[in-house]
C-alpha atoms as a PDB file:
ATOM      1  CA  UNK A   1     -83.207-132.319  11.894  1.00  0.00           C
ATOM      2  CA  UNK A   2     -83.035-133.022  15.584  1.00  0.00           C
ATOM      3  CA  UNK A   3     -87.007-132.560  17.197  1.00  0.00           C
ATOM      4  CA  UNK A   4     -86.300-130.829  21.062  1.00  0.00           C
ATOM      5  CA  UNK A   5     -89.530-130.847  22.928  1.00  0.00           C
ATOM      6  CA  UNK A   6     -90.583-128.561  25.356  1.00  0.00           C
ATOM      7  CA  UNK A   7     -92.308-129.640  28.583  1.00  0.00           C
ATOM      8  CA  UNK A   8     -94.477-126.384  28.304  1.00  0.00           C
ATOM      9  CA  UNK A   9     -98.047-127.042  28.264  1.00  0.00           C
ATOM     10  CA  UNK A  10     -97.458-130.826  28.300  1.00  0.00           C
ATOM     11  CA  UNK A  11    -100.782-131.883  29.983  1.00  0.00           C
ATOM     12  CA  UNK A  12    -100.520-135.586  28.678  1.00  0.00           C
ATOM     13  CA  UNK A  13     -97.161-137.715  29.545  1.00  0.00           C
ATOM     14  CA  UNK A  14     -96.172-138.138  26.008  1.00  0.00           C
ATOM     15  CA  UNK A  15     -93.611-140.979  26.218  1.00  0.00           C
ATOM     16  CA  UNK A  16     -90.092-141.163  25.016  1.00  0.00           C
ATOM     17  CA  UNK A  17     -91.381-143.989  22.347  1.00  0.00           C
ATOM     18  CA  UNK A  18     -93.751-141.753  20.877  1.00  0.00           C
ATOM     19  CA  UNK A  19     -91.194-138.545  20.567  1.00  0.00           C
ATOM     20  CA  UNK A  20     -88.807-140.787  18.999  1.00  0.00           C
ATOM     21  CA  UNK A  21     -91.585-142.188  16.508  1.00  0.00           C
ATOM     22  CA  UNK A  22     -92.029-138.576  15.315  1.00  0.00           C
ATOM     23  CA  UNK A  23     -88.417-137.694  15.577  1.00  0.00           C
ATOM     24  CA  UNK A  24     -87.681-140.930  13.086  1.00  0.00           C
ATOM     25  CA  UNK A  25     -90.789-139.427  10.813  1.00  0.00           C
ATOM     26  CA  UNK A  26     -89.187-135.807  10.573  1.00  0.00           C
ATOM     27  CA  UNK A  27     -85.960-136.856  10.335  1.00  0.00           C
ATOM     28  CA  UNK A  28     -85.324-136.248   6.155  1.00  0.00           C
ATOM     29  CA  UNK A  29     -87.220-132.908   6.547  1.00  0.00           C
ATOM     30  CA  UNK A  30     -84.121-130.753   5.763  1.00  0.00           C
ATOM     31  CA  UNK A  31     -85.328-127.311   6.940  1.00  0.00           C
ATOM     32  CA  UNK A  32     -88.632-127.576   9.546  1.00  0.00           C
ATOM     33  CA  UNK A  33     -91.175-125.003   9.194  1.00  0.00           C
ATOM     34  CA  UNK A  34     -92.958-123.490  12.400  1.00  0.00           C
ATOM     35  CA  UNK A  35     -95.622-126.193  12.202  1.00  0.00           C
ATOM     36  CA  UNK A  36     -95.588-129.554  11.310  1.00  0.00           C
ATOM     37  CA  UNK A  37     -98.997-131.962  10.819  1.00  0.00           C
ATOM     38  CA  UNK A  38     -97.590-135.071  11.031  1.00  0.00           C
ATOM     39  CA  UNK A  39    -100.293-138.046   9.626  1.00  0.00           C
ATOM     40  CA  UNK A  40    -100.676-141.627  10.072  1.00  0.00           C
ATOM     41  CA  UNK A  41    -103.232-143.349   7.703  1.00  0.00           C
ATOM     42  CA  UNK A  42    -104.359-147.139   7.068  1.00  0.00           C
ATOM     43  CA  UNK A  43    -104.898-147.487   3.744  1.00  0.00           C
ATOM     44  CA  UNK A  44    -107.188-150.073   4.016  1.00  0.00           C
ATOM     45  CA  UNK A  45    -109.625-148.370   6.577  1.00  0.00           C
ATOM     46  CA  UNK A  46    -113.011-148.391   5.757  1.00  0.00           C
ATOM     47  CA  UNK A  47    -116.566-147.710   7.224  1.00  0.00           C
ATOM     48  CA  UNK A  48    -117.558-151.510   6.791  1.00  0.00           C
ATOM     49  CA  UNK A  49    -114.319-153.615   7.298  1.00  0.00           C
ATOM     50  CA  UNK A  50    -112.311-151.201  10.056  1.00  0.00           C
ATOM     51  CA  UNK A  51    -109.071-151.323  10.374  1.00  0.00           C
ATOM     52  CA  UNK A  52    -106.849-148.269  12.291  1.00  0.00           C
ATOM     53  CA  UNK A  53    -108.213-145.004  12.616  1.00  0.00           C
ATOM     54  CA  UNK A  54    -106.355-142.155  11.046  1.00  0.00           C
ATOM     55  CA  UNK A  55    -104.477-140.399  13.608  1.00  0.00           C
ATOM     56  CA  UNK A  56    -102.789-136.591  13.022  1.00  0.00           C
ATOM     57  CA  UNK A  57    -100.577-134.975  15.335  1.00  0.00           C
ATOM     58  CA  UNK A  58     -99.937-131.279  14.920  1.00  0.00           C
ATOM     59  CA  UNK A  59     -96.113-129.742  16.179  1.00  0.00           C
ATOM     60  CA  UNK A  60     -95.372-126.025  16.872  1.00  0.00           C
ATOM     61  CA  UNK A  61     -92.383-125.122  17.084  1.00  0.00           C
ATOM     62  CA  UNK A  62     -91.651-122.668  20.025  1.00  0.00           C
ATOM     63  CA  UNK A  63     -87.930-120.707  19.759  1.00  0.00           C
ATOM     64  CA  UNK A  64     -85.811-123.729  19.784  1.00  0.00           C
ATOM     65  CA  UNK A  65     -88.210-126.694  21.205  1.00  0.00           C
ATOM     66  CA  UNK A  66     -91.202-128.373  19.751  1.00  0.00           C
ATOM     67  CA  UNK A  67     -94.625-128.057  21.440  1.00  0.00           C
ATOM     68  CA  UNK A  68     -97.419-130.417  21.024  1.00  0.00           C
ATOM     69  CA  UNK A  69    -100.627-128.731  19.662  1.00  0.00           C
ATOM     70  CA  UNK A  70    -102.943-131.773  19.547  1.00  0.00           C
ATOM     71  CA  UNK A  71    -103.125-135.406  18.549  1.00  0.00           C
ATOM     72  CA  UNK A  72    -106.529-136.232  17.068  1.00  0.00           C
ATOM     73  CA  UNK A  73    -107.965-139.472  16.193  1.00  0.00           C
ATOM     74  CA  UNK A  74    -110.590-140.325  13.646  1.00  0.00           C
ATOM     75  CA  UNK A  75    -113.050-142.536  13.115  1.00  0.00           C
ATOM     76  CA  UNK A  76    -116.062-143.555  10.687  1.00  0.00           C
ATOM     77  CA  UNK A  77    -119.496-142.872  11.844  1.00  0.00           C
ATOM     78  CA  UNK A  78    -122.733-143.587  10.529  1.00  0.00           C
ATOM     79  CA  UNK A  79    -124.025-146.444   8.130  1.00  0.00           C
ATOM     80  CA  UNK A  80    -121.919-147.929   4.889  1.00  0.00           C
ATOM     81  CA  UNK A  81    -121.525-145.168   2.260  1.00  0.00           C
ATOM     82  CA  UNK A  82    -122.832-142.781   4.765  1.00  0.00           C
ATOM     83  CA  UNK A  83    -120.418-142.970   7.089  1.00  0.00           C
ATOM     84  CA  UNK A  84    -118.081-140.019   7.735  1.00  0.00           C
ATOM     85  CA  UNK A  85    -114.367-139.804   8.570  1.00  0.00           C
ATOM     86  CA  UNK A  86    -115.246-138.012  12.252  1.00  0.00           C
ATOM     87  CA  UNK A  87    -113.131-136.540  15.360  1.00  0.00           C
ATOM     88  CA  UNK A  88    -113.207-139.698  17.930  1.00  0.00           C
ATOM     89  CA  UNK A  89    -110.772-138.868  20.348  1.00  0.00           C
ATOM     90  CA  UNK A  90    -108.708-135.011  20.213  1.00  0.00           C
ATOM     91  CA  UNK A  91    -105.961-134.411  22.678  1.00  0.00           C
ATOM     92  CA  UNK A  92    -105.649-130.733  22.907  1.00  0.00           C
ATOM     93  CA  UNK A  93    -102.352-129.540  24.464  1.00  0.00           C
ATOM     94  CA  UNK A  94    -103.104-126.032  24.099  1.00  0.00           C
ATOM     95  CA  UNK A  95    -106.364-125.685  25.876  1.00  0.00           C
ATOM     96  CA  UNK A  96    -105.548-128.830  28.132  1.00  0.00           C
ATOM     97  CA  UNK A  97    -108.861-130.525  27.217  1.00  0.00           C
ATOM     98  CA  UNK A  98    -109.709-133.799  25.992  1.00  0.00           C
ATOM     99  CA  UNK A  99    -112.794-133.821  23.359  1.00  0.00           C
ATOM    100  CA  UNK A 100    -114.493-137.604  22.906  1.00  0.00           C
ATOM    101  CA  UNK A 101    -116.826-138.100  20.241  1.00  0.00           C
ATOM    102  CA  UNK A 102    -119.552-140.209  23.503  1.00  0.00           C
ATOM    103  CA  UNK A 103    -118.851-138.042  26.482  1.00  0.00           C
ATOM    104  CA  UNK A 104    -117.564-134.586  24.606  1.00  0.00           C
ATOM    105  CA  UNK A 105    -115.258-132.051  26.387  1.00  0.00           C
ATOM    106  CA  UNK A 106    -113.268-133.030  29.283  1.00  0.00           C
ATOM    107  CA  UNK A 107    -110.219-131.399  31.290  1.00  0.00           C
ATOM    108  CA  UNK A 108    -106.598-132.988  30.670  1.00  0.00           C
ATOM    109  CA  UNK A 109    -106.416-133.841  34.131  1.00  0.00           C
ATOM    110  CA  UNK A 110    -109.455-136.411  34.420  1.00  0.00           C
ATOM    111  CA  UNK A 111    -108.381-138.139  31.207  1.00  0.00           C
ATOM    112  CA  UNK A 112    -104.984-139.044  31.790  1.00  0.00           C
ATOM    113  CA  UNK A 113    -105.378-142.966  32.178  1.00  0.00           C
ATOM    114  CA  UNK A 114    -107.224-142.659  28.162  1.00  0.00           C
ATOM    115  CA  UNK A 115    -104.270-140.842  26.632  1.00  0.00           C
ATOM    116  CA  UNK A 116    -101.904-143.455  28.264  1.00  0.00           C
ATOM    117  CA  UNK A 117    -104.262-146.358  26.887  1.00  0.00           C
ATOM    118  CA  UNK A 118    -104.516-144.394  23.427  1.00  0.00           C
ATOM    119  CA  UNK A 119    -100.858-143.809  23.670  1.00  0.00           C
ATOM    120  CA  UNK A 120     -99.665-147.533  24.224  1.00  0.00           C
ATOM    121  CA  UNK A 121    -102.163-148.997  21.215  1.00  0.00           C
ATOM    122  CA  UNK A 122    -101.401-146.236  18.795  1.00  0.00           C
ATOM    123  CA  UNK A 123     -96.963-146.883  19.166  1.00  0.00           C
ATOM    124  CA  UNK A 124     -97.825-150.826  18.743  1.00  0.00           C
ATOM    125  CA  UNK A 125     -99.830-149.988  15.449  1.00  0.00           C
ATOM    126  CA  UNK A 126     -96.738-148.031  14.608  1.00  0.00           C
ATOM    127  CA  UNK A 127     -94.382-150.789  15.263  1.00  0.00           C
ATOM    128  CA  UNK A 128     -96.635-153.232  13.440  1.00  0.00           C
ATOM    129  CA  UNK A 129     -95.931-150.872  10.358  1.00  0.00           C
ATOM    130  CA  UNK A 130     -99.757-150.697   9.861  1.00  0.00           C
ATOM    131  CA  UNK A 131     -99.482-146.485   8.906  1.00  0.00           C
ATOM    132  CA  UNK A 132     -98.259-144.831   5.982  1.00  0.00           C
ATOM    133  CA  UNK A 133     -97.198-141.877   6.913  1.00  0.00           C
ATOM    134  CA  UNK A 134     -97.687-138.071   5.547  1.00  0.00           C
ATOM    135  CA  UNK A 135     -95.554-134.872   7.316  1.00  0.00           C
ATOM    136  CA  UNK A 136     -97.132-131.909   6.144  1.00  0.00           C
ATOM    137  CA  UNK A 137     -95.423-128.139   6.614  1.00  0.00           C
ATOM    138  CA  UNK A 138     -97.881-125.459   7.375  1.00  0.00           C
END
């Protein structure tokens, strides 16, 4: 199934790389649903030896194109086996704010330059096959 997407509400400059990253991940869904929460996961992330935070983006599908409803990533905060899987960074398409877990709620506008940087890192974990990958239908 082909992914359109629709420039509506597109706050962030999501780059060709990354809609062709989801469009490969969708691509043996046979019928899509309305929504789609698409997942990326490193197995081997932990609170005490790191590794790449979880990332889910979340699709709604709009007549016949594809919006972008957010793209949250997660982190572990706190100590050891008190540590929590937490919102670090959300990109929130809808309401055109950024939420970061330091500095909390921002406008899209003034946080541009961190999606691109976020953007860039999180398609060269991709490439380096470092996710295992989950599409849910809701």
């Amino acid at each position: 199934m082909q992914l359109t997407f629709s420039a509506e509400r597109l706050c962030f400059p999501v780059s060709d790389k990354l809609k062709e990253i989801l469009q490969t991940t969708v691509s043996n869904v046979k019928n899509l649903p309305t929504v789609l929460t698409i997942t990326f996961k490193d197995s081997s992330y932990s609170p005490t030896t790191g590794g790449f935070h979880p990332v889910e983006i979340r699709l709604l599908k709009s007549k016949e194109s594809w919006l972008f409803d957010y793209i949250t990533d997660f982190s572990f905060q706190g100590l050891g086996d008190m540590s929590e899987l937490t919102k670090e960074i959300d990109f929130n398409f809808i309401d055109q704010t950024t939420y970061h877990l330091y500095s909390g709620d921002h406008k899209a506008e003034n946080t541009v330059a961190l999606f691109n940087l976020w953007q860039t890192n999180f398609i060269e974990y991709v490439e380096m096959k470092v996710f295992t990958v989950e599409v849910t239908e809701n």
